[in-house]
N, C-alpha and C. Protein backbone atom coordinates (compact mmCIF):
# COMPACT_ATOMS: atom_id res chain seq x y z
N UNK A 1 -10.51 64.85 31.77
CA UNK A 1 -11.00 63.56 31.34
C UNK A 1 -10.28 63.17 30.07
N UNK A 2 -9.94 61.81 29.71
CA UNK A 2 -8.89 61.84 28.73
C UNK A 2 -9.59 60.68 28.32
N UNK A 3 -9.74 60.55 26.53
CA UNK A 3 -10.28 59.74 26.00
C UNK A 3 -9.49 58.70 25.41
N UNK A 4 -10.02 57.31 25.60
CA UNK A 4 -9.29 56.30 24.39
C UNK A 4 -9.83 56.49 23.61
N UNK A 5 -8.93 56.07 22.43
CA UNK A 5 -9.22 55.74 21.31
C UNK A 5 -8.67 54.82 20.36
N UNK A 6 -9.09 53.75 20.08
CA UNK A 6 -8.37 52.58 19.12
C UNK A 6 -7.73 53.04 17.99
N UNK A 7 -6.40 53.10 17.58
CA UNK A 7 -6.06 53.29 16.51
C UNK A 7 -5.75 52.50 15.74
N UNK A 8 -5.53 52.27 14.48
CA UNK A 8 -5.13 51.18 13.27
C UNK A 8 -3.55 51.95 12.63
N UNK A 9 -2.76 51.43 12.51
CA UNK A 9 -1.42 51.86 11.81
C UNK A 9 -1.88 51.48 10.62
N UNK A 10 -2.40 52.16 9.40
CA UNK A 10 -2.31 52.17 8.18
C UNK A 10 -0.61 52.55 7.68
N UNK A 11 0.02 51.72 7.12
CA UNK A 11 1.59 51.58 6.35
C UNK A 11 0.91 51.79 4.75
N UNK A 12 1.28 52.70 3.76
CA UNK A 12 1.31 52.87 3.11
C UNK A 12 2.41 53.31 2.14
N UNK A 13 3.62 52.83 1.58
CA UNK A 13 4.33 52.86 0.50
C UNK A 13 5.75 53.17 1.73
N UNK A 14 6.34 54.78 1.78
CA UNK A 14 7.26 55.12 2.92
C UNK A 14 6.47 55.96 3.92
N UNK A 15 5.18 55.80 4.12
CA UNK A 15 4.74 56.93 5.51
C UNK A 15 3.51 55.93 5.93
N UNK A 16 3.25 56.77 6.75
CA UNK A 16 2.00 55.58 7.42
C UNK A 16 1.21 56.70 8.30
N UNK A 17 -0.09 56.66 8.39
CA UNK A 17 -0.75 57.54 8.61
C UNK A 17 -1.89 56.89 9.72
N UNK A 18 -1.78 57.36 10.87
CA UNK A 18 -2.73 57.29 11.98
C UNK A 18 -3.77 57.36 11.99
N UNK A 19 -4.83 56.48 11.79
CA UNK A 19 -6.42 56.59 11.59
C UNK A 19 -6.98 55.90 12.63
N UNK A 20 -7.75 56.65 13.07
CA UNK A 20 -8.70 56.70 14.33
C UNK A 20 -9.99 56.21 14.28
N UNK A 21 -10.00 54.94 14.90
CA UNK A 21 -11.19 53.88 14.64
C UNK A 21 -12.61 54.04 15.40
N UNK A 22 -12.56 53.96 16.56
CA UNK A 22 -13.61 54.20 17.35
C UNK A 22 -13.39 54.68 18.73
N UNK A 23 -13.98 55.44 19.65
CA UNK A 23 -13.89 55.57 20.82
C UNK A 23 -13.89 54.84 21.62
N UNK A 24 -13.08 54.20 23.22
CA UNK A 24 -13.30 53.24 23.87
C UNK A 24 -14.30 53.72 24.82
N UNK A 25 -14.20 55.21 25.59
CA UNK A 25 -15.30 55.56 26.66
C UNK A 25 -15.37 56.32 26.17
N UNK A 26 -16.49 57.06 27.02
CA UNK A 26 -17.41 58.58 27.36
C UNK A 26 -19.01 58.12 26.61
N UNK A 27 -19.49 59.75 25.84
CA UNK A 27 -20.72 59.18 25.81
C UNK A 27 -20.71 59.02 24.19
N UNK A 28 -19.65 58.96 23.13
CA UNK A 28 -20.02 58.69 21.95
C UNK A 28 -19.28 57.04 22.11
N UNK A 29 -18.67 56.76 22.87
CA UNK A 29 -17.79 55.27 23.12
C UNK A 29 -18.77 54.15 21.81
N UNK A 30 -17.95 53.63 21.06
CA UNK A 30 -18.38 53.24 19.94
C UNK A 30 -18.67 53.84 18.83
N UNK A 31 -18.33 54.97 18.72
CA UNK A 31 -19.02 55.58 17.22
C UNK A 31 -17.30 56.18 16.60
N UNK A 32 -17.40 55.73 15.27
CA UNK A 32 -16.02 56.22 14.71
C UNK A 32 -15.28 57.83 14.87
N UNK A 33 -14.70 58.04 15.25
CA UNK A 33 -13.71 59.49 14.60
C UNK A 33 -13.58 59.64 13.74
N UNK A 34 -13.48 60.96 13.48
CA UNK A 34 -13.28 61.72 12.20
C UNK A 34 -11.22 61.32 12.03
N UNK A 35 -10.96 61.14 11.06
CA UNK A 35 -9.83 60.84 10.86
C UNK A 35 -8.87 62.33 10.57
N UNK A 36 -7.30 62.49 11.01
CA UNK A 36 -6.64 63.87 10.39
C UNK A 36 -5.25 62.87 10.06
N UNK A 37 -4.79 64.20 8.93
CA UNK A 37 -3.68 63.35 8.36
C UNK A 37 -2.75 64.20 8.55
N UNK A 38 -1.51 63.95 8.54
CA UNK A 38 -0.18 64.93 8.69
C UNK A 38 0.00 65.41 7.35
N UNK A 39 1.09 66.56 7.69
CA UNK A 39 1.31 67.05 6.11
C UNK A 39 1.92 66.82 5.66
N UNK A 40 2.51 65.76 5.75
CA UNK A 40 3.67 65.05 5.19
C UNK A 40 2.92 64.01 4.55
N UNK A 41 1.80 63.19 5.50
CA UNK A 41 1.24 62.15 4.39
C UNK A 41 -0.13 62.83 3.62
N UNK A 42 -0.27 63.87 3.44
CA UNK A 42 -0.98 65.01 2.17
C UNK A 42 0.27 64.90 1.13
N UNK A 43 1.46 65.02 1.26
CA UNK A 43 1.56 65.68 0.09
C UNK A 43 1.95 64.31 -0.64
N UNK A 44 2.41 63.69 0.73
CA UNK A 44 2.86 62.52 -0.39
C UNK A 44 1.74 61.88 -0.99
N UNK A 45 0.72 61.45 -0.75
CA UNK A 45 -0.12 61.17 -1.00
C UNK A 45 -0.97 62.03 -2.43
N UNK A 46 -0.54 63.08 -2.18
CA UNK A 46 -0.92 63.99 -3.34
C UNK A 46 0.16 63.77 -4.24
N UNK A 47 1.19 63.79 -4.44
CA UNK A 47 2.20 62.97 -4.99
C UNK A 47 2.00 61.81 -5.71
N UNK A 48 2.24 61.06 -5.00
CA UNK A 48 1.77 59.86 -5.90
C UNK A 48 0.54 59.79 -6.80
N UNK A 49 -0.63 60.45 -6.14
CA UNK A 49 -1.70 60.08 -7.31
C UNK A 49 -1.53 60.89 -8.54
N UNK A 50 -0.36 62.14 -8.42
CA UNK A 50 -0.52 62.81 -9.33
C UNK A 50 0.67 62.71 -10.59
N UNK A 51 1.36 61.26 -9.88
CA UNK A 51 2.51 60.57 -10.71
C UNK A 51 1.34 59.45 -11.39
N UNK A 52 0.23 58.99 -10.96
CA UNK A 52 -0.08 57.76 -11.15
C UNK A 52 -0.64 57.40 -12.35
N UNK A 53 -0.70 56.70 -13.72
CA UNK A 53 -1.08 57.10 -14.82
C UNK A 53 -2.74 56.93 -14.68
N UNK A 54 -3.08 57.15 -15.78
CA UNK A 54 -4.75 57.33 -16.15
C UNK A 54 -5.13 55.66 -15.71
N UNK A 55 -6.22 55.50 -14.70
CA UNK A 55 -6.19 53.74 -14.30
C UNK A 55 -5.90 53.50 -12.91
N UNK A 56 -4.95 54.08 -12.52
CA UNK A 56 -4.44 53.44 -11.25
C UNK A 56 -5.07 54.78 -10.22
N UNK A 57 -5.42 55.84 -10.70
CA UNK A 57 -5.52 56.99 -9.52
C UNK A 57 -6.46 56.75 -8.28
N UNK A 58 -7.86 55.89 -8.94
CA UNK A 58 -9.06 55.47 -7.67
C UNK A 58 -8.34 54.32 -7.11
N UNK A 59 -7.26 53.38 -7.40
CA UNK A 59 -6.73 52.30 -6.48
C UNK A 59 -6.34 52.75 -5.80
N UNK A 60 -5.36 54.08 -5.70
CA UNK A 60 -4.97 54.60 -4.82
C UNK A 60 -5.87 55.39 -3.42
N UNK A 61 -6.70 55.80 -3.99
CA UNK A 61 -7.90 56.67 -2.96
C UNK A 61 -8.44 55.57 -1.91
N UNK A 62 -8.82 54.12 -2.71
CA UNK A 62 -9.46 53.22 -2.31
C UNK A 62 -8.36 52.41 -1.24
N UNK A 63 -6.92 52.28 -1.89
CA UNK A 63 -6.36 51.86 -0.52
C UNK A 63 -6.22 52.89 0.66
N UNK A 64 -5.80 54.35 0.54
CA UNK A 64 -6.07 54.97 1.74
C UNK A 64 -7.22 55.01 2.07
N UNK A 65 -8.53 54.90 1.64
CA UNK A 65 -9.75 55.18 2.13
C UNK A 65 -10.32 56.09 2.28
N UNK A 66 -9.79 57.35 1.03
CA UNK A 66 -10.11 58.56 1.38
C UNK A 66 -11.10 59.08 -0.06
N UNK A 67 -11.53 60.31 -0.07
CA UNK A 67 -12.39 60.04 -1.46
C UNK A 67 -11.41 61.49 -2.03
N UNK A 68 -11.79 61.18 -3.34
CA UNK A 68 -11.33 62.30 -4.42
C UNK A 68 -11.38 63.95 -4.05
N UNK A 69 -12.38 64.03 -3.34
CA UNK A 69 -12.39 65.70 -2.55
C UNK A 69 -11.25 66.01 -1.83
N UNK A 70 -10.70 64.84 -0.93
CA UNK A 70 -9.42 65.27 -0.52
C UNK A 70 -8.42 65.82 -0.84
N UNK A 71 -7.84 64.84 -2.10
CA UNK A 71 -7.07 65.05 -3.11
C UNK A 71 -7.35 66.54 -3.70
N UNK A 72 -8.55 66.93 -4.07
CA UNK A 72 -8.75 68.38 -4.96
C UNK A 72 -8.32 69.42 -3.60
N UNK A 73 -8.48 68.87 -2.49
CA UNK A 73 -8.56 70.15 -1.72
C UNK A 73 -7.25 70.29 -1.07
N UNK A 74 -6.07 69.09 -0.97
CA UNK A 74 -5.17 69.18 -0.39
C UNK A 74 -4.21 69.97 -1.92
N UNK A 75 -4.56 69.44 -2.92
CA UNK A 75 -3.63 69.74 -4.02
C UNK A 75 -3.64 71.64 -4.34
N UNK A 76 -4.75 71.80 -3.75
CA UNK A 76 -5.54 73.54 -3.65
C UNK A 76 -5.04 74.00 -2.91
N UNK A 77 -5.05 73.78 -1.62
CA UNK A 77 -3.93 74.10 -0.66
C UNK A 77 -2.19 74.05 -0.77
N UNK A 78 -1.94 72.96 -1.76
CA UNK A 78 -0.82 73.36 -1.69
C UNK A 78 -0.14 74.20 -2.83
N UNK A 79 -1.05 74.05 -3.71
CA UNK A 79 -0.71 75.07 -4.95
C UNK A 79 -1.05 76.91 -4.69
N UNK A 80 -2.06 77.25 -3.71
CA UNK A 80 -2.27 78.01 -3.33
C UNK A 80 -1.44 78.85 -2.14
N UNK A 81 -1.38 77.95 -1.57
CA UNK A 81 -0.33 78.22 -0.29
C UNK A 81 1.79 78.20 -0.16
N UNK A 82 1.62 77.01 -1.27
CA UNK A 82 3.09 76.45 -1.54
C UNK A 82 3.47 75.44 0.13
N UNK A 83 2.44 75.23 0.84
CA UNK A 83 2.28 74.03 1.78
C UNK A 83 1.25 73.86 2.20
N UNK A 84 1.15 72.94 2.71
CA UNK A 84 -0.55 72.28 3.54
C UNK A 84 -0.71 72.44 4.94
N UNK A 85 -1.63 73.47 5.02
CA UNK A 85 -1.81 74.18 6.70
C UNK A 85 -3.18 72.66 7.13
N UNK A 86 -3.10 72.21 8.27
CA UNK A 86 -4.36 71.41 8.65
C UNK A 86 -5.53 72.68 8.76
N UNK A 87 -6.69 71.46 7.88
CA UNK A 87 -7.72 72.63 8.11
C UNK A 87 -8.47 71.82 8.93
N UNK A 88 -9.49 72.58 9.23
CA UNK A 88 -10.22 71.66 10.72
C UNK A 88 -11.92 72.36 9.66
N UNK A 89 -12.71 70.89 10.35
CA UNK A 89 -14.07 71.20 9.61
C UNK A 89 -14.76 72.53 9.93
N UNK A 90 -15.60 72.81 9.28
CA UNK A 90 -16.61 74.12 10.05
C UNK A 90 -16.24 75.05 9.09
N UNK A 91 -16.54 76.34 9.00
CA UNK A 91 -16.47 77.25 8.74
C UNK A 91 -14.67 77.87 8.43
N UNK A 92 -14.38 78.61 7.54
CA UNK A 92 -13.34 78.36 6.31
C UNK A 92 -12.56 79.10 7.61
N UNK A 93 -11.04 79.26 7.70
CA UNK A 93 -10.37 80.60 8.27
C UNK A 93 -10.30 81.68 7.37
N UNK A 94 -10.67 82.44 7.85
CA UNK A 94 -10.42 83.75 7.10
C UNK A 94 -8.88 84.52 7.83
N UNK A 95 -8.01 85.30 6.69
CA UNK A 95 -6.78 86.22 6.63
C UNK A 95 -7.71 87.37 7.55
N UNK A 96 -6.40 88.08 7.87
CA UNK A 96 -6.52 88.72 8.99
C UNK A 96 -7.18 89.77 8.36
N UNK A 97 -6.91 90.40 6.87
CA UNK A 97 -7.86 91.16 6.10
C UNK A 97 -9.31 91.02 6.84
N UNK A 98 -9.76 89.64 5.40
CA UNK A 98 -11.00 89.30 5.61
C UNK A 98 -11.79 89.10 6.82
N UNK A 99 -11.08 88.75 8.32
CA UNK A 99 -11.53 88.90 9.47
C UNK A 99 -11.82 90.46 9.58
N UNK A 100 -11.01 90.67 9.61
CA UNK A 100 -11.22 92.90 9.85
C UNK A 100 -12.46 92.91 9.16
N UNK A 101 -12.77 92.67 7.69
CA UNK A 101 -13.66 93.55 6.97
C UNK A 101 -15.19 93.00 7.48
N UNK A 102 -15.18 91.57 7.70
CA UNK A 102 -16.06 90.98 8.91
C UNK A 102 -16.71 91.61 9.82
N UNK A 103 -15.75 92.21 10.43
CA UNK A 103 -15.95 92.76 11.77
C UNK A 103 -16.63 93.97 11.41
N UNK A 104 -15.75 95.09 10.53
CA UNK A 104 -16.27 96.39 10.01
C UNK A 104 -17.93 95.82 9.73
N UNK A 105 -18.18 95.09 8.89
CA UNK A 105 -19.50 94.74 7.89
C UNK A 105 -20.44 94.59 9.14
N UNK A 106 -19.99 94.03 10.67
CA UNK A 106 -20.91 93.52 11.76
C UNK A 106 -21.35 95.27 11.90
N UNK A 107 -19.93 95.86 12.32
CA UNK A 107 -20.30 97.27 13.39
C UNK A 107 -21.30 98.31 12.32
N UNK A 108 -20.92 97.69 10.79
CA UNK A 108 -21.83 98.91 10.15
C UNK A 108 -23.15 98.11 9.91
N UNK A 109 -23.36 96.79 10.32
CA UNK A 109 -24.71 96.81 9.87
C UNK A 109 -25.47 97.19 11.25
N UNK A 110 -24.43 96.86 12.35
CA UNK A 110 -25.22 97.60 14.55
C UNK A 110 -25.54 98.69 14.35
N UNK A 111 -24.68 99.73 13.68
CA UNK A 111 -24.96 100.98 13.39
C UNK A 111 -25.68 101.50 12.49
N UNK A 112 -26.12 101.03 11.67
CA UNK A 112 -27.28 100.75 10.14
C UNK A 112 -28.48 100.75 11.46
N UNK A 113 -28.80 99.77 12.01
CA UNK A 113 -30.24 99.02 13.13
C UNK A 113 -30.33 100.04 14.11
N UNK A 114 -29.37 100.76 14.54
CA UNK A 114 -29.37 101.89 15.76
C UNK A 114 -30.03 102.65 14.93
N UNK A 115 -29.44 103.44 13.99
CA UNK A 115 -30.05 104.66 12.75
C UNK A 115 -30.70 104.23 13.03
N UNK A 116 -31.48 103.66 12.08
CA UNK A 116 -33.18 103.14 12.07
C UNK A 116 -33.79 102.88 13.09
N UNK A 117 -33.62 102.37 14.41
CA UNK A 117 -34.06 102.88 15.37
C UNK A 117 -34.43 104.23 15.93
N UNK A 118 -33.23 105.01 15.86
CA UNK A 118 -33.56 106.53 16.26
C UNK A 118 -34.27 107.18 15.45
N UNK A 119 -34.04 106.41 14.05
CA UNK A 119 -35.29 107.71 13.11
C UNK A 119 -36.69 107.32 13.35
N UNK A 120 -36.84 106.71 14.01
CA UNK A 120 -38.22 105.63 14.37
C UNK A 120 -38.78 106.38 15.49
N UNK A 121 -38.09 106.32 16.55
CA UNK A 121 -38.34 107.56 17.70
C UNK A 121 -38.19 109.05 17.55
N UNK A 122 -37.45 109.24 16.62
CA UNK A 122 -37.74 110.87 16.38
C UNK A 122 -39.14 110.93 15.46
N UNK A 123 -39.15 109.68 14.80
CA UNK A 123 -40.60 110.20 13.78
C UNK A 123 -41.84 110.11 14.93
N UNK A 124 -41.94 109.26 15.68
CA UNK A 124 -42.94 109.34 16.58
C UNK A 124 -42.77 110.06 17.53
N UNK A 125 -41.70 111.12 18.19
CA UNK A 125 -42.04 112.24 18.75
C UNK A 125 -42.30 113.01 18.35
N UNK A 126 -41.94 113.27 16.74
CA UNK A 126 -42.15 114.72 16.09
C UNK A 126 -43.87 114.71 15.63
N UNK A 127 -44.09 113.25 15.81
CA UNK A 127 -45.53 113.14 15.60
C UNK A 127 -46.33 113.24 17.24
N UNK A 128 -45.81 113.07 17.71
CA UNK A 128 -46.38 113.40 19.44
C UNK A 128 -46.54 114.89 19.82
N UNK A 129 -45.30 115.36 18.92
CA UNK A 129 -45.38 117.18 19.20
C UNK A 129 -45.81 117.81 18.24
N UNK A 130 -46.24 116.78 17.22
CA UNK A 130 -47.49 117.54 16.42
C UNK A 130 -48.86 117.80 16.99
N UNK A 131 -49.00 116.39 17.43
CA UNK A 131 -50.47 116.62 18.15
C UNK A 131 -50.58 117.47 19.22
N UNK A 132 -49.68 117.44 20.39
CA UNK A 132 -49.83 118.12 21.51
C UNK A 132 -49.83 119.70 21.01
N UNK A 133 -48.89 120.11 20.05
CA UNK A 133 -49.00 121.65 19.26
C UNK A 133 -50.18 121.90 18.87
N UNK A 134 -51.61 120.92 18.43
CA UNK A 134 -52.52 121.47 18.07
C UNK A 134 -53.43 120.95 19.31
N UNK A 135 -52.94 120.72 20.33
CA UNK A 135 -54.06 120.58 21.14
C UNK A 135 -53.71 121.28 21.90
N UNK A 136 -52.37 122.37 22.61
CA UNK A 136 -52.66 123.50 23.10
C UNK A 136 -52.86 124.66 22.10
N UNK A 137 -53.18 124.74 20.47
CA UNK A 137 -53.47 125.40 20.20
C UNK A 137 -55.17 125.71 20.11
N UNK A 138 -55.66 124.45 20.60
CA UNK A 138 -57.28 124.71 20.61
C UNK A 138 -57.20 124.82 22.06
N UNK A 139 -56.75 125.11 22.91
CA UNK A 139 -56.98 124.83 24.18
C UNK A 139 -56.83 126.94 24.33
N UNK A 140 -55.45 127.25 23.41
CA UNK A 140 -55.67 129.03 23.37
C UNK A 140 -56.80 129.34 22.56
N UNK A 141 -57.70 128.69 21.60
CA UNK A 141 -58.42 129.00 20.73
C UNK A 141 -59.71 129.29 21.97
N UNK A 142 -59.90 128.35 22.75
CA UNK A 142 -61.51 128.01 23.41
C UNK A 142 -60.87 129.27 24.86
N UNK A 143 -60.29 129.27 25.22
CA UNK A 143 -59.75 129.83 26.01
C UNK A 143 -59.76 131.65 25.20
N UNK A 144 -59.72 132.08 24.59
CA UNK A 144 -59.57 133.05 23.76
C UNK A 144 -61.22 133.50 23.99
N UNK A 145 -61.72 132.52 23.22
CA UNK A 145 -63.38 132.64 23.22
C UNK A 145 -63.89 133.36 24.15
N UNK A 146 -63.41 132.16 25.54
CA UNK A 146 -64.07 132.15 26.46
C UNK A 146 -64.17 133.12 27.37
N UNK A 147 -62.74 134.54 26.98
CA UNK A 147 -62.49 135.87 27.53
C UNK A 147 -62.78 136.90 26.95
N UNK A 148 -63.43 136.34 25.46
CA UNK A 148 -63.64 137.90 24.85
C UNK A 148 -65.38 138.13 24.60
């Protein structure tokens, strides 16, 4: 199934950036898209506002239509990275590290809940073979009696 979608050519200075207006069908048909930008119009865009003097920086946000978080987070990315990977909403990517130690932290907390499970059933058998130990020991006690 393949969706329309209305787009607007926003032209901005030398790049121009594809923003995605509303759906034509399916079942959100009418409700806006989330907009993505290339990384080419991040940096330029990060660029310019960061040429732009004290005054002009929100004219700029306000003609792309984007808000100031962008800017902090694309400029983070690229100072961090030395380029701008697209990030997609939701939950952060984690390095192949931090995935591993993830995973470790899952299997030791399965294995943490198993423990404690089994010490749970050994405490209530060792308490089951407590009782049954003193109830064939009155059972030799009356039995004892009952032959001498």
């Amino acid at each position: 199934m393949s969706t329309q979608i209305a787009l607007e050519q926003q032209s901005v200075g030398a790049g121009a950036a594809i923003v995605p207006m509303v759906l034509l069908e399916g079942p959100r048909a009418g409700r806006p898209v989330r907009r993505s930008f290339t990384r080419e119009y991040k940096q330029r865009i990060v660029a310019e506002y960061d040429s732009a003097p004290k005054g002009e920086k929100g004219a700029i946000i306000r003609r792309e239509r984007i808000w100031d978080t962008h800017i902090r987070r694309w400029r983070k990315e690229i100072v961090n990275e030395g380029h701008i990977e697209m990030t997609r909403r939701g939950r952060p990517s984690y390095s192949d590290d931090q995935r591993r130690v993830r995973e470790l932290e899952k299997e030791n907390d399965a294995l943490r809940a198993t423990i404690a499970k089994r010490d749970d059933e050994l405490e209530r058998t060792s308490a089951a073979l407590e009782v049954l130990g003193k109830g064939v020991a009155f059972l030799e006690a009356l039995s004892s009696k009952n032959a001498g």
